[in-house]
ModelCIF file with pLDDT and N, C-alpha, C, O atoms, coordinates in Angstrom:
data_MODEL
#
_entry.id   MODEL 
#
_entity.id                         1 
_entity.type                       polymer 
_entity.pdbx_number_of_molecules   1 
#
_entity_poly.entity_id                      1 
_entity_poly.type                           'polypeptide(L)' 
_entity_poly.nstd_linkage                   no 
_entity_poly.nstd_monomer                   no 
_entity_poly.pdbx_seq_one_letter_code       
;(UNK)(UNK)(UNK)(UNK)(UNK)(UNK)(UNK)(UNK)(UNK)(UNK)(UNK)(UNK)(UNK)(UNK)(UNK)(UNK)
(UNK)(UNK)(UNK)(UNK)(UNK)(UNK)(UNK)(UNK)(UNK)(UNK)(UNK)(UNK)(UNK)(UNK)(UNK)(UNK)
(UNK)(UNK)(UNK)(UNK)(UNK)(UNK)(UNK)(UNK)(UNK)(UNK)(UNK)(UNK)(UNK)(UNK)(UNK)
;
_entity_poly.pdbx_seq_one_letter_code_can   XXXXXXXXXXXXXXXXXXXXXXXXXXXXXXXXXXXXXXXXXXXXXXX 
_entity_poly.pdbx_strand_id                 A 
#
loop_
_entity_poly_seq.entity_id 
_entity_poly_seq.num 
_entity_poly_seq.mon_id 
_entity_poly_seq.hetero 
1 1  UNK n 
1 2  UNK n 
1 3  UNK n 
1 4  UNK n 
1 5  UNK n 
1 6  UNK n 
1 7  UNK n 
1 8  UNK n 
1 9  UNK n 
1 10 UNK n 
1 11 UNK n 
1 12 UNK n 
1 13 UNK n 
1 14 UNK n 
1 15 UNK n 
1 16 UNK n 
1 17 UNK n 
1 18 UNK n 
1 19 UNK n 
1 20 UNK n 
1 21 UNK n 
1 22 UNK n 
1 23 UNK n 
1 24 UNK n 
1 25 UNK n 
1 26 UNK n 
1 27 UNK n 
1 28 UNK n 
1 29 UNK n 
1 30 UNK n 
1 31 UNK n 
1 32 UNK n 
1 33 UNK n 
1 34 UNK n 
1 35 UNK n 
1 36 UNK n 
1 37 UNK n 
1 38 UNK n 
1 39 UNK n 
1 40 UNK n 
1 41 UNK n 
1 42 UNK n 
1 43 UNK n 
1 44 UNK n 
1 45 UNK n 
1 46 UNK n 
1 47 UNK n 
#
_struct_asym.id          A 
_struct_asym.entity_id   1 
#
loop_
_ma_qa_metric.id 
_ma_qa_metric.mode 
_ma_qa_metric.name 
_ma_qa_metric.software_group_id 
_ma_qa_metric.type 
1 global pLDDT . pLDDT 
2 local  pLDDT . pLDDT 
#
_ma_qa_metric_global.metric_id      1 
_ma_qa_metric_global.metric_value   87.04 
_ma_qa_metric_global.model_id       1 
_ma_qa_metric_global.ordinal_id     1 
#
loop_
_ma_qa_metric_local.label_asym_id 
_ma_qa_metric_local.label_comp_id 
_ma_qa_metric_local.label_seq_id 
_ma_qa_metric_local.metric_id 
_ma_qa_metric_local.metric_value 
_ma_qa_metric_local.model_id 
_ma_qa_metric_local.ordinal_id 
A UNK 1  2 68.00 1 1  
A UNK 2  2 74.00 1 2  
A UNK 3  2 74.00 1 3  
A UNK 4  2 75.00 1 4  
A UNK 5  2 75.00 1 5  
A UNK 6  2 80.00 1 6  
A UNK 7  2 80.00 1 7  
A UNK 8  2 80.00 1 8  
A UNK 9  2 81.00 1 9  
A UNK 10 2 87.00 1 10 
A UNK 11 2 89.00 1 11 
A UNK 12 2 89.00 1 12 
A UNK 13 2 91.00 1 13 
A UNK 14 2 92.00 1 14 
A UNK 15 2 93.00 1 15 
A UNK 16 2 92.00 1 16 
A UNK 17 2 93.00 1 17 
A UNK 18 2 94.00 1 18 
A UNK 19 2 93.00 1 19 
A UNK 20 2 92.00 1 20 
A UNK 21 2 92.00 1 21 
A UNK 22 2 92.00 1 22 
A UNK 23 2 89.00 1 23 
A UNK 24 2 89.00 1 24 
A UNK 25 2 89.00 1 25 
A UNK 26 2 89.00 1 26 
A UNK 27 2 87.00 1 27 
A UNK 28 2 86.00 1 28 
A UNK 29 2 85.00 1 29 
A UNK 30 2 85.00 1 30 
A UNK 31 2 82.00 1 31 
A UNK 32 2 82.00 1 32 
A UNK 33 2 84.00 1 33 
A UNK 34 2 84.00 1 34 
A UNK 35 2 85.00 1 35 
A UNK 36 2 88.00 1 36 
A UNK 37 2 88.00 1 37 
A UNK 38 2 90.00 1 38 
A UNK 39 2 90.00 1 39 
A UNK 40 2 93.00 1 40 
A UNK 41 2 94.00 1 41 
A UNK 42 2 93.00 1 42 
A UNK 43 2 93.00 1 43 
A UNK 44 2 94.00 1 44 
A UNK 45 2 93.00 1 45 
A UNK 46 2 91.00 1 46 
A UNK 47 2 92.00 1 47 
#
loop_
_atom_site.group_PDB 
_atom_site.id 
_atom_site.type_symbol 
_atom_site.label_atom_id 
_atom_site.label_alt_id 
_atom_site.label_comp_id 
_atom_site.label_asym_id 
_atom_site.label_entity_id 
_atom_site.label_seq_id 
_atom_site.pdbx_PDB_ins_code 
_atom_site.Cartn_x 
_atom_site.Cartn_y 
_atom_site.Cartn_z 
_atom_site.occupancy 
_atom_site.B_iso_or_equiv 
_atom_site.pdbx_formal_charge 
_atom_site.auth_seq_id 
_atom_site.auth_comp_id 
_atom_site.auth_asym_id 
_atom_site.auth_atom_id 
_atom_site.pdbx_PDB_model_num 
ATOM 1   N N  . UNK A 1 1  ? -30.991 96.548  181.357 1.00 68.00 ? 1  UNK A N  1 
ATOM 2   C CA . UNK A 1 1  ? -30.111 97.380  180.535 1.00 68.00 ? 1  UNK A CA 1 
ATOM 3   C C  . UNK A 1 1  ? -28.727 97.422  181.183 1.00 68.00 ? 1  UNK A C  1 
ATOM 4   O O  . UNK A 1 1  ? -28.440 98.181  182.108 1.00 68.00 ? 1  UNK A O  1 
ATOM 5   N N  . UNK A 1 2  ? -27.817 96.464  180.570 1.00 74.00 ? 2  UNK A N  1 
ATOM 6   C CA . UNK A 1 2  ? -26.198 96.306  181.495 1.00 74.00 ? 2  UNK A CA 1 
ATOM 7   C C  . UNK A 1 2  ? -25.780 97.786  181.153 1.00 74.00 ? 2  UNK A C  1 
ATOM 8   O O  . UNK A 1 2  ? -25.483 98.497  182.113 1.00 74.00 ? 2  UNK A O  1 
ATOM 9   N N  . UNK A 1 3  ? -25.723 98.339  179.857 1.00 74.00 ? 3  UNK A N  1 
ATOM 10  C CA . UNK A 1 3  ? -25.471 99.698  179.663 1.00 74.00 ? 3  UNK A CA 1 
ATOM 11  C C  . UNK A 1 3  ? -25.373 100.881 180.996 1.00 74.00 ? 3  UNK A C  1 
ATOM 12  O O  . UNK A 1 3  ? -24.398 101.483 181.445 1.00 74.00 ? 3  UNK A O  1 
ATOM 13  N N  . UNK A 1 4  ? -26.824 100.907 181.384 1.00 75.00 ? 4  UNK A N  1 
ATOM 14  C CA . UNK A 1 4  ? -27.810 101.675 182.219 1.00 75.00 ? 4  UNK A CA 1 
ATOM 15  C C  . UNK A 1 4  ? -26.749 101.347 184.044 1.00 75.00 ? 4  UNK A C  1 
ATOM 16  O O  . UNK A 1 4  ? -26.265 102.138 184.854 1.00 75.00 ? 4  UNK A O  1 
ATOM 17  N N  . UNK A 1 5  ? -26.795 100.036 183.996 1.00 75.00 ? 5  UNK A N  1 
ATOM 18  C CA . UNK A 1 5  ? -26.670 99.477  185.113 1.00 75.00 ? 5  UNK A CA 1 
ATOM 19  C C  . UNK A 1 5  ? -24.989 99.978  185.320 1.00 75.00 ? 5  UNK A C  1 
ATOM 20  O O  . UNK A 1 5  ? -24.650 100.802 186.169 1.00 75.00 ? 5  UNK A O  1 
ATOM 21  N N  . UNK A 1 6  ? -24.164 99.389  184.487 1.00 80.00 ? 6  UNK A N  1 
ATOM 22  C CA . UNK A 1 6  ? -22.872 100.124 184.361 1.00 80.00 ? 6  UNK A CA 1 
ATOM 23  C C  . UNK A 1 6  ? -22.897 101.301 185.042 1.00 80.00 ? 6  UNK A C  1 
ATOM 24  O O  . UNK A 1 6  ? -22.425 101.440 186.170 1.00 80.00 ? 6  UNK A O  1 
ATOM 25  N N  . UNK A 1 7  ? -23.388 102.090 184.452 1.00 80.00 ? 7  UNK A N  1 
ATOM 26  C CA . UNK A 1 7  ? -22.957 103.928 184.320 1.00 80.00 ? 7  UNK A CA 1 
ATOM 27  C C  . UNK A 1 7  ? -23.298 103.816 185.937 1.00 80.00 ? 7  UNK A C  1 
ATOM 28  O O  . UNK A 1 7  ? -22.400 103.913 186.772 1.00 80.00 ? 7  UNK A O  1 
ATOM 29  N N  . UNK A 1 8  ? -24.581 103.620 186.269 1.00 80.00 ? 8  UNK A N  1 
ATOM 30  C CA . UNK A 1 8  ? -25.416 103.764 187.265 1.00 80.00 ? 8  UNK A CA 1 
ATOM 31  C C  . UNK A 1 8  ? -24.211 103.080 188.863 1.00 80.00 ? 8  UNK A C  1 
ATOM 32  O O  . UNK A 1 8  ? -24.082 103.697 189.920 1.00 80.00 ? 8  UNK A O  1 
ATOM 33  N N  . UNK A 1 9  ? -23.648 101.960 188.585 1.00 81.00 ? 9  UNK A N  1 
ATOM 34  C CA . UNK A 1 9  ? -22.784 101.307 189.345 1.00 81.00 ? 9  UNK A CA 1 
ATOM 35  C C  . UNK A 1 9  ? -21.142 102.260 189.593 1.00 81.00 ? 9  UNK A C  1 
ATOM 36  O O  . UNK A 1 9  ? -20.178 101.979 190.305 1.00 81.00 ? 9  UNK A O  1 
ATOM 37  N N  . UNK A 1 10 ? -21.410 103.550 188.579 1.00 87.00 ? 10 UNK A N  1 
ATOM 38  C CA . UNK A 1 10 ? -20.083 104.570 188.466 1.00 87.00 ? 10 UNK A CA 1 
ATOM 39  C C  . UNK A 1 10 ? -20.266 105.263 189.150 1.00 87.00 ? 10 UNK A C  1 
ATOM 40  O O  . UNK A 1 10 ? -19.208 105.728 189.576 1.00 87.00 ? 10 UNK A O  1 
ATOM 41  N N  . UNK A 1 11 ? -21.539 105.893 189.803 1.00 89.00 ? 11 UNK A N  1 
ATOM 42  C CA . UNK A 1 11 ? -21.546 107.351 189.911 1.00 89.00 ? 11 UNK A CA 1 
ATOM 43  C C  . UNK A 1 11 ? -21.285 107.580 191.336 1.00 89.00 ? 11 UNK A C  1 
ATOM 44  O O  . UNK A 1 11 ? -20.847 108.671 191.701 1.00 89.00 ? 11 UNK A O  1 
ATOM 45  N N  . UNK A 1 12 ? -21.599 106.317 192.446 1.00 89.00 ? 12 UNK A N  1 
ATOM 46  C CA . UNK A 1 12 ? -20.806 106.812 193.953 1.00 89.00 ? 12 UNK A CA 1 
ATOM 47  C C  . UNK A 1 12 ? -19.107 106.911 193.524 1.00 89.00 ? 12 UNK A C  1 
ATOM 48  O O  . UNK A 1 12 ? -18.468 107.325 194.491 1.00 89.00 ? 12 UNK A O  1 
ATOM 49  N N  . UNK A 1 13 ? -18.202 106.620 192.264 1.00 91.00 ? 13 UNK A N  1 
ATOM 50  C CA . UNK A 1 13 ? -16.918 107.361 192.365 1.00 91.00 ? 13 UNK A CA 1 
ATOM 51  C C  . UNK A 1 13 ? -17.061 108.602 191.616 1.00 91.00 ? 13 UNK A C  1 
ATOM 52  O O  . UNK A 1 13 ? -16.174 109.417 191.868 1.00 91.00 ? 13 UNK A O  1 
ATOM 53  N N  . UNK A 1 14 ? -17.882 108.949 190.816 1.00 92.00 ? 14 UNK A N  1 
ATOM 54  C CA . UNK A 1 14 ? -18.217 110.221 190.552 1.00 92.00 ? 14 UNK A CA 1 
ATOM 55  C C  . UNK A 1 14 ? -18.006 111.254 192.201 1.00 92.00 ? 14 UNK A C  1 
ATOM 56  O O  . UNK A 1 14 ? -17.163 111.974 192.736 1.00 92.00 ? 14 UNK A O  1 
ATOM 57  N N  . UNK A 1 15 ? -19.585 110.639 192.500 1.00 93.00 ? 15 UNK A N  1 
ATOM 58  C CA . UNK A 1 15 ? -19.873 111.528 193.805 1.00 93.00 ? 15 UNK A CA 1 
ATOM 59  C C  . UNK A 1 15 ? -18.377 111.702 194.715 1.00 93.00 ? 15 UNK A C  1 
ATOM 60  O O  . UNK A 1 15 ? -18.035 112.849 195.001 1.00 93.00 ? 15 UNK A O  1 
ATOM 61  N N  . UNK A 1 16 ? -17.807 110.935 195.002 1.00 92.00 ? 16 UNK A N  1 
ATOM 62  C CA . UNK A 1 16 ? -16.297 110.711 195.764 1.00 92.00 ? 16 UNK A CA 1 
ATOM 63  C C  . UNK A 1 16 ? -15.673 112.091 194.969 1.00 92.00 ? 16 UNK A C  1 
ATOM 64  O O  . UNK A 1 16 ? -15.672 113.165 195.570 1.00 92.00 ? 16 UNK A O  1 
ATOM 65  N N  . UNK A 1 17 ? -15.155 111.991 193.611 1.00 93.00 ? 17 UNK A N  1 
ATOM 66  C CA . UNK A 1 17 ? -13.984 112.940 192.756 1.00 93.00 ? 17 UNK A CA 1 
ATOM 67  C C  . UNK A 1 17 ? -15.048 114.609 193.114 1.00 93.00 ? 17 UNK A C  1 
ATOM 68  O O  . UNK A 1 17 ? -14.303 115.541 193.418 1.00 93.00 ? 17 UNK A O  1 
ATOM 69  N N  . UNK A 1 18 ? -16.056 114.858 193.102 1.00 94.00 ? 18 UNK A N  1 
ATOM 70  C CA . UNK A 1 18 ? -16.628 115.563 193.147 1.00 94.00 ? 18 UNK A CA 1 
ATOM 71  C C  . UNK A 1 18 ? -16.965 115.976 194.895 1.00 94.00 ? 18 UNK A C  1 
ATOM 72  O O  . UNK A 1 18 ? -18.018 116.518 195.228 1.00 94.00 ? 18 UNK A O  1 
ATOM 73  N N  . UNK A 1 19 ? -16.352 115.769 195.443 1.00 93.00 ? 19 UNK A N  1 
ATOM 74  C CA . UNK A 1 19 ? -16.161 115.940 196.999 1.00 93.00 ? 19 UNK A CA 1 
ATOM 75  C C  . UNK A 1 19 ? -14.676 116.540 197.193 1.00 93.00 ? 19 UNK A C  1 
ATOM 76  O O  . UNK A 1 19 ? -14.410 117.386 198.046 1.00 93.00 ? 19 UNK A O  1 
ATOM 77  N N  . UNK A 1 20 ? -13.638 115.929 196.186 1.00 92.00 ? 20 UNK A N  1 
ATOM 78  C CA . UNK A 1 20 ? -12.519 116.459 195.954 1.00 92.00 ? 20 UNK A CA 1 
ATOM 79  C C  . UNK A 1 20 ? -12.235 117.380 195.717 1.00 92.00 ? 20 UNK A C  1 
ATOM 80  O O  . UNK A 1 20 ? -11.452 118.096 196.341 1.00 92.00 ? 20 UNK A O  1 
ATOM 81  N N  . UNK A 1 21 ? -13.154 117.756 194.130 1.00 92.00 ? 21 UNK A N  1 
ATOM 82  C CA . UNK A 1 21 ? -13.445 119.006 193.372 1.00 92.00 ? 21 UNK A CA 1 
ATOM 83  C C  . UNK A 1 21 ? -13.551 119.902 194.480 1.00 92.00 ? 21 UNK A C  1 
ATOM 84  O O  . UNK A 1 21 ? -12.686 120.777 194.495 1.00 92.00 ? 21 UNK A O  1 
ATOM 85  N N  . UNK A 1 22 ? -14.574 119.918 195.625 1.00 92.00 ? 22 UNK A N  1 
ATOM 86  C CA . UNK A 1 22 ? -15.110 120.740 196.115 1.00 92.00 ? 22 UNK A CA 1 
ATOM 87  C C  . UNK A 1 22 ? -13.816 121.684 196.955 1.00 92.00 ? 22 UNK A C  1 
ATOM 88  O O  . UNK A 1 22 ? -13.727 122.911 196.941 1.00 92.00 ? 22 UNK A O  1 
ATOM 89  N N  . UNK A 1 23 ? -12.744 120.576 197.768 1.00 89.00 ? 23 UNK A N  1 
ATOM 90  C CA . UNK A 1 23 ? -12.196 121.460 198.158 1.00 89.00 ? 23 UNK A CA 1 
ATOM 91  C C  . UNK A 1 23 ? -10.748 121.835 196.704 1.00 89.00 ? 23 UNK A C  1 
ATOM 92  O O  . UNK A 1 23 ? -9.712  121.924 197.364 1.00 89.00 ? 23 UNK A O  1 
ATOM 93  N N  . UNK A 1 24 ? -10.587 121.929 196.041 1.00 89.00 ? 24 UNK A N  1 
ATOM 94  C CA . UNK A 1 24 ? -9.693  122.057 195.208 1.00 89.00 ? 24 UNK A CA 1 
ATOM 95  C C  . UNK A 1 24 ? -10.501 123.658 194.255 1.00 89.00 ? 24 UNK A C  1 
ATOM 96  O O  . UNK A 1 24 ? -10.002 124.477 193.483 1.00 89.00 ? 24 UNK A O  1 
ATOM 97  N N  . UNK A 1 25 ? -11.300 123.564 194.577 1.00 89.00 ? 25 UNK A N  1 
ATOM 98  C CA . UNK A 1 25 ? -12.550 124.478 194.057 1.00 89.00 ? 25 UNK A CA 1 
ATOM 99  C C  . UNK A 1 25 ? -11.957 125.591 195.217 1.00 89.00 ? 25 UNK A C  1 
ATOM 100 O O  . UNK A 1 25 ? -11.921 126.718 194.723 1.00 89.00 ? 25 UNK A O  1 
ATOM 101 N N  . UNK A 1 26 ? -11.539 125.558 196.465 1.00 89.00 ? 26 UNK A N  1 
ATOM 102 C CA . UNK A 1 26 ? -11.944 126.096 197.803 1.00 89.00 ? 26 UNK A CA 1 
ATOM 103 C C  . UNK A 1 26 ? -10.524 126.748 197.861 1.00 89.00 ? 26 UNK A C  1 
ATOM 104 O O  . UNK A 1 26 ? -10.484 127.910 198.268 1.00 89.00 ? 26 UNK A O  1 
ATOM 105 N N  . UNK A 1 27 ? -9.214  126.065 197.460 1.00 87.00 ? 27 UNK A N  1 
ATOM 106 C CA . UNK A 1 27 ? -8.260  126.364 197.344 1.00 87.00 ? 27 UNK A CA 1 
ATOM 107 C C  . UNK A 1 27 ? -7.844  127.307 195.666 1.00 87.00 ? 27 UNK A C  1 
ATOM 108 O O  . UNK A 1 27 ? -7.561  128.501 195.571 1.00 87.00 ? 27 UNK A O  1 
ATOM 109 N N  . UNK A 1 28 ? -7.939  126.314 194.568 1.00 86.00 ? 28 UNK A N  1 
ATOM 110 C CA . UNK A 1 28 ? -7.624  127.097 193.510 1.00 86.00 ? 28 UNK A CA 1 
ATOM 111 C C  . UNK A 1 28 ? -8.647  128.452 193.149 1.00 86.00 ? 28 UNK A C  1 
ATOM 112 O O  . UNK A 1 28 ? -8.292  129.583 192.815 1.00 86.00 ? 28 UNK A O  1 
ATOM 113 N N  . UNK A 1 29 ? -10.301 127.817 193.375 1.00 85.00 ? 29 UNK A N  1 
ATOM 114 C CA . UNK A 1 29 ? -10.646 128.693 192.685 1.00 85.00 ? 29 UNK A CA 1 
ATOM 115 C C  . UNK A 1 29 ? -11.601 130.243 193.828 1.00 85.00 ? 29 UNK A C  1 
ATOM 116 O O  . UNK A 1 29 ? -12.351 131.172 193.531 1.00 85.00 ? 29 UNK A O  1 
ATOM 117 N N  . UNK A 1 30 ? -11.189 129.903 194.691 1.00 85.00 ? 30 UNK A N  1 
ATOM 118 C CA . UNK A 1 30 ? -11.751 130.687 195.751 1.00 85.00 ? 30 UNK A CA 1 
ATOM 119 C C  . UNK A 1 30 ? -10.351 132.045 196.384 1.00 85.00 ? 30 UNK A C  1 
ATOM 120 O O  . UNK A 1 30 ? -10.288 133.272 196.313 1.00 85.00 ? 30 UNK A O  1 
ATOM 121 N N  . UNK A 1 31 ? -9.533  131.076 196.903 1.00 82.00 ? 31 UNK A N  1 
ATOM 122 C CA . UNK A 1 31 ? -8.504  131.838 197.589 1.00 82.00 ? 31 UNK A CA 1 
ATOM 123 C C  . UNK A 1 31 ? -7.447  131.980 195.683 1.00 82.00 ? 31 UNK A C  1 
ATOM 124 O O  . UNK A 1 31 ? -6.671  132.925 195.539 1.00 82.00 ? 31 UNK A O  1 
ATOM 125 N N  . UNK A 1 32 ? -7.582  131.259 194.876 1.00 82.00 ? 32 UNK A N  1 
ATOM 126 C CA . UNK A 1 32 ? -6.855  131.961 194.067 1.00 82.00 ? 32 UNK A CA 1 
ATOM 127 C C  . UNK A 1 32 ? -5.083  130.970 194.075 1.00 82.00 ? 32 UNK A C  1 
ATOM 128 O O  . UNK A 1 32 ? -4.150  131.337 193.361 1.00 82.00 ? 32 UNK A O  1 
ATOM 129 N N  . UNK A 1 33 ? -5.004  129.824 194.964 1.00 84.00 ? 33 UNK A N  1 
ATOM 130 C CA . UNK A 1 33 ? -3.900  129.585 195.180 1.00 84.00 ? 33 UNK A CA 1 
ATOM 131 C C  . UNK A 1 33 ? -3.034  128.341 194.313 1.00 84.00 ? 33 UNK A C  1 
ATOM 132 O O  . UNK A 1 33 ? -3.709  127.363 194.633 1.00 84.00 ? 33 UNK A O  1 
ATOM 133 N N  . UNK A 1 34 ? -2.214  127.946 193.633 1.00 84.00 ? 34 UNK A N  1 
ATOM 134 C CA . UNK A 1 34 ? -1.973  127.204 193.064 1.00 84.00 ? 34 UNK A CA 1 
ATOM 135 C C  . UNK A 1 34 ? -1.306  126.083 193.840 1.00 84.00 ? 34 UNK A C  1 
ATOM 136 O O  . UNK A 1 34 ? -0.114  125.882 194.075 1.00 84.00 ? 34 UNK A O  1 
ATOM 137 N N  . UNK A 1 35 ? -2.701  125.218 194.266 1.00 85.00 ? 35 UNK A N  1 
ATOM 138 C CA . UNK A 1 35 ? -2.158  124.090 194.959 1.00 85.00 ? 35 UNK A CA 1 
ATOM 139 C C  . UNK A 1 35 ? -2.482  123.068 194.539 1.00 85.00 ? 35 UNK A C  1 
ATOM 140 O O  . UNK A 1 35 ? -3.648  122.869 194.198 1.00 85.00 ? 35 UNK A O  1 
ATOM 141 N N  . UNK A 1 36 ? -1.306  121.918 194.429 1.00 88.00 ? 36 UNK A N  1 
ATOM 142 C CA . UNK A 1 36 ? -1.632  120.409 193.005 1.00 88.00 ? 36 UNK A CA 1 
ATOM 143 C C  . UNK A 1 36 ? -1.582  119.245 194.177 1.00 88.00 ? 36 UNK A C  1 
ATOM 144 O O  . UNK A 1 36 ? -1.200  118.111 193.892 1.00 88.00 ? 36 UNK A O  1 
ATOM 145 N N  . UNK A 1 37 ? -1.950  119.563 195.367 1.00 88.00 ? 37 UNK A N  1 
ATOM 146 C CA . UNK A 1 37 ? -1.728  118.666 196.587 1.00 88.00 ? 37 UNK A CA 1 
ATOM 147 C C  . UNK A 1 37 ? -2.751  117.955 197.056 1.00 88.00 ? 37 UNK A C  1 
ATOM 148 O O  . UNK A 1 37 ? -2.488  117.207 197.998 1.00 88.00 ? 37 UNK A O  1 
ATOM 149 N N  . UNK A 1 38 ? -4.188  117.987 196.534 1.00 90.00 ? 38 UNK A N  1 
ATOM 150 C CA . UNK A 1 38 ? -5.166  117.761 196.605 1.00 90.00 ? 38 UNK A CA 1 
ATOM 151 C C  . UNK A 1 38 ? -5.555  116.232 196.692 1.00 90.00 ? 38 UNK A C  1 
ATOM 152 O O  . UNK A 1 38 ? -6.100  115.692 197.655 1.00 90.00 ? 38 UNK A O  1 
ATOM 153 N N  . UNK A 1 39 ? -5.140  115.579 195.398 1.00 90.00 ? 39 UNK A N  1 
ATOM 154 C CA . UNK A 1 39 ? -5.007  114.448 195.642 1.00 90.00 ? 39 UNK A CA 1 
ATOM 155 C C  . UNK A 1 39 ? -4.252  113.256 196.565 1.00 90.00 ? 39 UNK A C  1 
ATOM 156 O O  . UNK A 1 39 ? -4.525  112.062 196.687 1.00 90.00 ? 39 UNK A O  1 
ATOM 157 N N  . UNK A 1 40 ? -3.272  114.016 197.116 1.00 93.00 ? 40 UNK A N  1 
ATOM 158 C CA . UNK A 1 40 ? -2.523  113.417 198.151 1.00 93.00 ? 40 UNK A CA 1 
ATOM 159 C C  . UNK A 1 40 ? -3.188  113.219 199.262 1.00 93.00 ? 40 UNK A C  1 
ATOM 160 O O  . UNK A 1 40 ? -3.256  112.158 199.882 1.00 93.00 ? 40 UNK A O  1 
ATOM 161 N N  . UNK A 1 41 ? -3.806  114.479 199.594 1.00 94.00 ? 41 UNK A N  1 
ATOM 162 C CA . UNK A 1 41 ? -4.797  114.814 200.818 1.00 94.00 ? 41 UNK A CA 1 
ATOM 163 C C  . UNK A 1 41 ? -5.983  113.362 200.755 1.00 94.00 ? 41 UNK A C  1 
ATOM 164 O O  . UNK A 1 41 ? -5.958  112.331 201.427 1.00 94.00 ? 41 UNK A O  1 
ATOM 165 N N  . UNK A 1 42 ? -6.885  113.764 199.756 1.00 93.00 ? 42 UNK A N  1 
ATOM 166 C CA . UNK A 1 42 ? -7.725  112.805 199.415 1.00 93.00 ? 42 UNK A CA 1 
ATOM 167 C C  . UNK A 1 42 ? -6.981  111.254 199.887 1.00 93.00 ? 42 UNK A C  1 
ATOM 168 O O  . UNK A 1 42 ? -7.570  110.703 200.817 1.00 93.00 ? 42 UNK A O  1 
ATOM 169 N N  . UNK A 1 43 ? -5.875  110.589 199.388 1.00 93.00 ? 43 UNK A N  1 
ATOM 170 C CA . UNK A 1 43 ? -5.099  109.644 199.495 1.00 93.00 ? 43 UNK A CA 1 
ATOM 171 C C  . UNK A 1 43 ? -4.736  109.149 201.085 1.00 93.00 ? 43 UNK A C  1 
ATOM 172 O O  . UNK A 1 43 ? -4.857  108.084 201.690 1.00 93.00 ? 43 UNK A O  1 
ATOM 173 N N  . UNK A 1 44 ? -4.208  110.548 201.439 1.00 94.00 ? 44 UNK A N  1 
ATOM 174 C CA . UNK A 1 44 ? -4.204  109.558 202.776 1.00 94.00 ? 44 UNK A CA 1 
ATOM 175 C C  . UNK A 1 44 ? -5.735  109.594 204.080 1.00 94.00 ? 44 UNK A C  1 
ATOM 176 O O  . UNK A 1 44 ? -5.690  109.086 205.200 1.00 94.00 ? 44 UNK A O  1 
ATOM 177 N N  . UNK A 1 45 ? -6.898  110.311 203.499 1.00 93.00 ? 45 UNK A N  1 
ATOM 178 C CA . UNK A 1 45 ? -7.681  110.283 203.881 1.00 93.00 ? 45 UNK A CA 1 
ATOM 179 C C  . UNK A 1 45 ? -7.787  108.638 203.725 1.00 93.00 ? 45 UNK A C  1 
ATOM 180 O O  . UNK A 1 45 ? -7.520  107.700 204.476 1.00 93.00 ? 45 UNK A O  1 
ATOM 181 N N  . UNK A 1 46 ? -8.222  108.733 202.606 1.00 91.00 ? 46 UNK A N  1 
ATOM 182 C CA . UNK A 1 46 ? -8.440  106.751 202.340 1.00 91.00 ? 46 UNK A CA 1 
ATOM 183 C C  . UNK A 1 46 ? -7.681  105.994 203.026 1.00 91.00 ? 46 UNK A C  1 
ATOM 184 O O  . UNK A 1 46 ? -8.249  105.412 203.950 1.00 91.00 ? 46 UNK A O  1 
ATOM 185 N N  . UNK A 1 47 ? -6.393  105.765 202.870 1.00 92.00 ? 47 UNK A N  1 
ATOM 186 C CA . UNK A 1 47 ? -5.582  105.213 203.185 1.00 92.00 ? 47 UNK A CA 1 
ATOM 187 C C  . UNK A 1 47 ? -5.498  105.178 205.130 1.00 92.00 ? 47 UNK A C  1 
ATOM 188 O O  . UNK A 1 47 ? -4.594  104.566 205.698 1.00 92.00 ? 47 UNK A O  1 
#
């Protein structure tokens, strides 16, 4: 099932954006703070 196999071949960048979420979760929705910097962070982690 290429369908099946697709989706299935997506979800370790799922799991990745959802590691992101977590701290953006930690900042916006915990402490309340409006911070759009998140992805940068993430970025030069990789990088």
């Amino acid at each position: 099932y290429k369908a099946v196999q697709f989706i299935f071949a997506r979800l370790p960048q799922v799991f990745i954006m959802s590691i992101a979420a977590i701290g953006l979760n930690i900042i916006l929705g915990y402490a309340g703070m409006f911070h759009f910097g998140i992805g940068a962070f993430v970025s030069i982690g990789a990088y």
